[in-house]
C-alpha atoms as a PDB file:
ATOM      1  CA  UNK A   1    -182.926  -8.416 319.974  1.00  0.00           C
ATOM      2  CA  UNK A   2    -179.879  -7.080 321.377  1.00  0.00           C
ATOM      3  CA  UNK A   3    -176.759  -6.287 319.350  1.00  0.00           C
ATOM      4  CA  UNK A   4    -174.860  -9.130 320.202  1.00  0.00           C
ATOM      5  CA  UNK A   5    -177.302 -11.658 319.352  1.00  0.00           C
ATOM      6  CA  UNK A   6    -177.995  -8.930 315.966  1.00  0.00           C
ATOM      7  CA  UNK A   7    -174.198  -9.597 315.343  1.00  0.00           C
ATOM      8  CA  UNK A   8    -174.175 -13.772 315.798  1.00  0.00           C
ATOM      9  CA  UNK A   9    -177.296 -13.315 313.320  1.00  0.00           C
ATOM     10  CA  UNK A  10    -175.099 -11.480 310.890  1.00  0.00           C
ATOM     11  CA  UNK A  11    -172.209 -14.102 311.081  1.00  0.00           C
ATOM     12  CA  UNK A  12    -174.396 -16.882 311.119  1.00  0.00           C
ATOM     13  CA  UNK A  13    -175.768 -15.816 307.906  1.00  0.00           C
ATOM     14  CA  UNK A  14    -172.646 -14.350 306.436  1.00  0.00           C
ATOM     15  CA  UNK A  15    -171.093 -18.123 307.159  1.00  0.00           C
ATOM     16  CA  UNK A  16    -173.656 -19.580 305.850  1.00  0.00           C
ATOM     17  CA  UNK A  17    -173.713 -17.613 302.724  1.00  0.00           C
ATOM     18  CA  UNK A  18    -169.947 -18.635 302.775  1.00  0.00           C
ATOM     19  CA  UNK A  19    -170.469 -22.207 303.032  1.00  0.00           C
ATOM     20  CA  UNK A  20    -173.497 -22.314 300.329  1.00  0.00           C
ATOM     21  CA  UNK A  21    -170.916 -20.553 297.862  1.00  0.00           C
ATOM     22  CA  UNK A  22    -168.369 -22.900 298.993  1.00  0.00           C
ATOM     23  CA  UNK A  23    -170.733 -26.098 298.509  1.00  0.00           C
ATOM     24  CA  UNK A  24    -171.538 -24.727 295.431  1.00  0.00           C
ATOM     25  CA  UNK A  25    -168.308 -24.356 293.700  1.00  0.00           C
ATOM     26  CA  UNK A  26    -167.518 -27.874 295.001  1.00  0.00           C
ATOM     27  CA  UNK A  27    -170.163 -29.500 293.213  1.00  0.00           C
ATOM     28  CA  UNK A  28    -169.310 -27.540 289.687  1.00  0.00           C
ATOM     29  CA  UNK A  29    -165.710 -28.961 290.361  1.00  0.00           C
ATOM     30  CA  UNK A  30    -166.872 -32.555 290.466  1.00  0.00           C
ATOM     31  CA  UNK A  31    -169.200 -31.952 287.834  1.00  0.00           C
ATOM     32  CA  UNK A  32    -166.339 -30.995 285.787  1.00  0.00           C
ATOM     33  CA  UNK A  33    -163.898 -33.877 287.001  1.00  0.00           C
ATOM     34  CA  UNK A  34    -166.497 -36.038 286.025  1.00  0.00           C
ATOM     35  CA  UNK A  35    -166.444 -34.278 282.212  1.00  0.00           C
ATOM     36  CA  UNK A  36    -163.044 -34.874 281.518  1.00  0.00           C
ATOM     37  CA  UNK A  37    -163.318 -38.312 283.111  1.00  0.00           C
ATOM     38  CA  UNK A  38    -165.755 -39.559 280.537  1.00  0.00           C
ATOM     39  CA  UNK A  39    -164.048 -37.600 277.409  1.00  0.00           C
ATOM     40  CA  UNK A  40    -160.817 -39.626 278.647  1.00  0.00           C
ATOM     41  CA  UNK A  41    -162.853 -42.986 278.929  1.00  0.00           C
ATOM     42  CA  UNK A  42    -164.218 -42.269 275.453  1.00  0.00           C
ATOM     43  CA  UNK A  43    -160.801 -41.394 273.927  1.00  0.00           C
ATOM     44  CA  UNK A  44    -159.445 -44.201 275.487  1.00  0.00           C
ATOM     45  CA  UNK A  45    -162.199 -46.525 274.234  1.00  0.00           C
ATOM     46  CA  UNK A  46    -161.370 -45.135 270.519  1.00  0.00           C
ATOM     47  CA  UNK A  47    -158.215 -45.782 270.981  1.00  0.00           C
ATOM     48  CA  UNK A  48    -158.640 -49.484 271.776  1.00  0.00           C
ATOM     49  CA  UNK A  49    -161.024 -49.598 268.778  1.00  0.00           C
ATOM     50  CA  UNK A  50    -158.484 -48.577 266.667  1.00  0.00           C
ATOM     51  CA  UNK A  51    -155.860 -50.636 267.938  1.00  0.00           C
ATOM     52  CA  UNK A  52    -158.088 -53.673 267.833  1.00  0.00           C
ATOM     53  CA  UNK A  53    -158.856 -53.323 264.134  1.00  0.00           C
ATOM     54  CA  UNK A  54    -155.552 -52.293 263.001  1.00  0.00           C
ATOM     55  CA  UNK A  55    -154.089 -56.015 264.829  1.00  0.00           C
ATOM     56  CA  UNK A  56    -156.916 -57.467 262.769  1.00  0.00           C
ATOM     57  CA  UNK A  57    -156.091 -56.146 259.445  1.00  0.00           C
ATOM     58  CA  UNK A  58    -152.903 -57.157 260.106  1.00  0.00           C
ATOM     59  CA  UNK A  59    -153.261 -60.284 261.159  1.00  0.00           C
ATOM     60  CA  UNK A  60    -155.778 -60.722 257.657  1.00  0.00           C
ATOM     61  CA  UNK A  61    -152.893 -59.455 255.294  1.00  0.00           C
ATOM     62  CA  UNK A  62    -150.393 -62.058 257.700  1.00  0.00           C
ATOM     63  CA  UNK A  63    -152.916 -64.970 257.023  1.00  0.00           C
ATOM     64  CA  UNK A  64    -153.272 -63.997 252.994  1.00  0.00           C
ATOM     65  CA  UNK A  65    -149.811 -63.371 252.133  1.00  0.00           C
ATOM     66  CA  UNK A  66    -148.012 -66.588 253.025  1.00  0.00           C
ATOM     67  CA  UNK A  67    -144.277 -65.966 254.743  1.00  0.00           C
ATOM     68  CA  UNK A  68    -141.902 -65.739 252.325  1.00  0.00           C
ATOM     69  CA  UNK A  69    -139.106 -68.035 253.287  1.00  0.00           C
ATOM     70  CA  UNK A  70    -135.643 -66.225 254.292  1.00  0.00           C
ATOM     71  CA  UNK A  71    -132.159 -67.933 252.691  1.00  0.00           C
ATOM     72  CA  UNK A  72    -130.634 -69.181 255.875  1.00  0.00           C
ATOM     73  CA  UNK A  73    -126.622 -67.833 256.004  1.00  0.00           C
ATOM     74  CA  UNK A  74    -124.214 -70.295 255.218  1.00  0.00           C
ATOM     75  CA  UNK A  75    -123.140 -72.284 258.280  1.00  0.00           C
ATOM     76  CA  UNK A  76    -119.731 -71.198 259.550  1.00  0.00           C
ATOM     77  CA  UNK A  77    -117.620 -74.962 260.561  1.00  0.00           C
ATOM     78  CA  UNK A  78    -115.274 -73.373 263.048  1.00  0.00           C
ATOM     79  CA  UNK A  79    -111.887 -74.853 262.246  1.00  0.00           C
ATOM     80  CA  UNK A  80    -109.573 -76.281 265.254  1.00  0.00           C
ATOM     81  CA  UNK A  81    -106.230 -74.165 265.015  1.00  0.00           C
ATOM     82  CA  UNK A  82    -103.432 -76.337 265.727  1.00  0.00           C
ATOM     83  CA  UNK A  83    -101.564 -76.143 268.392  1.00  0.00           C
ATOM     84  CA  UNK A  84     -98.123 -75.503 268.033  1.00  0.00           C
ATOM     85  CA  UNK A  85     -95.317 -76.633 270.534  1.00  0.00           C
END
């Protein structure tokens, strides 16, 4: 082999090194997008699960405890002012 093909050896394998390390770091990125992904989709999901039974109990205490009927204000009769010429 003659140097210059000894040197593209070199830098072929030096890129390639490069671009496993590279690959690999990419992968362990996803891998830990992914992660957080799913730890969202289960917060979220407990969330919901929550929310869900606290519109049921209320809803229950709504349907056992019948509305207690407001007093209505006293209707105002608006007067006619006369008019004075």
């Amino acid at each position: 082999m003659s140097k210059m093909e000894q040197r593209d050896a070199e830098a072929r394998r030096a890129a390639q090194a490069l671009w496993s390390k590279n690959q690999q770091r990419t992968e362990e990125v996803l891998k830990d997008k992914e992660k957080a992904r799913q730890a969202d989709a289960l917060k979220t999901a407990r969330l919901r699960e929550l929310r869900m039974a606290k519109i049921a109990a209320d809803e229950k205490v709504a349907a056992d405890d019948p509305p207690v009927a407001k007093p209505s204000a006293p209707v105002r009769r608006k007067t006619r002012k006369s008019a004075t010429v």
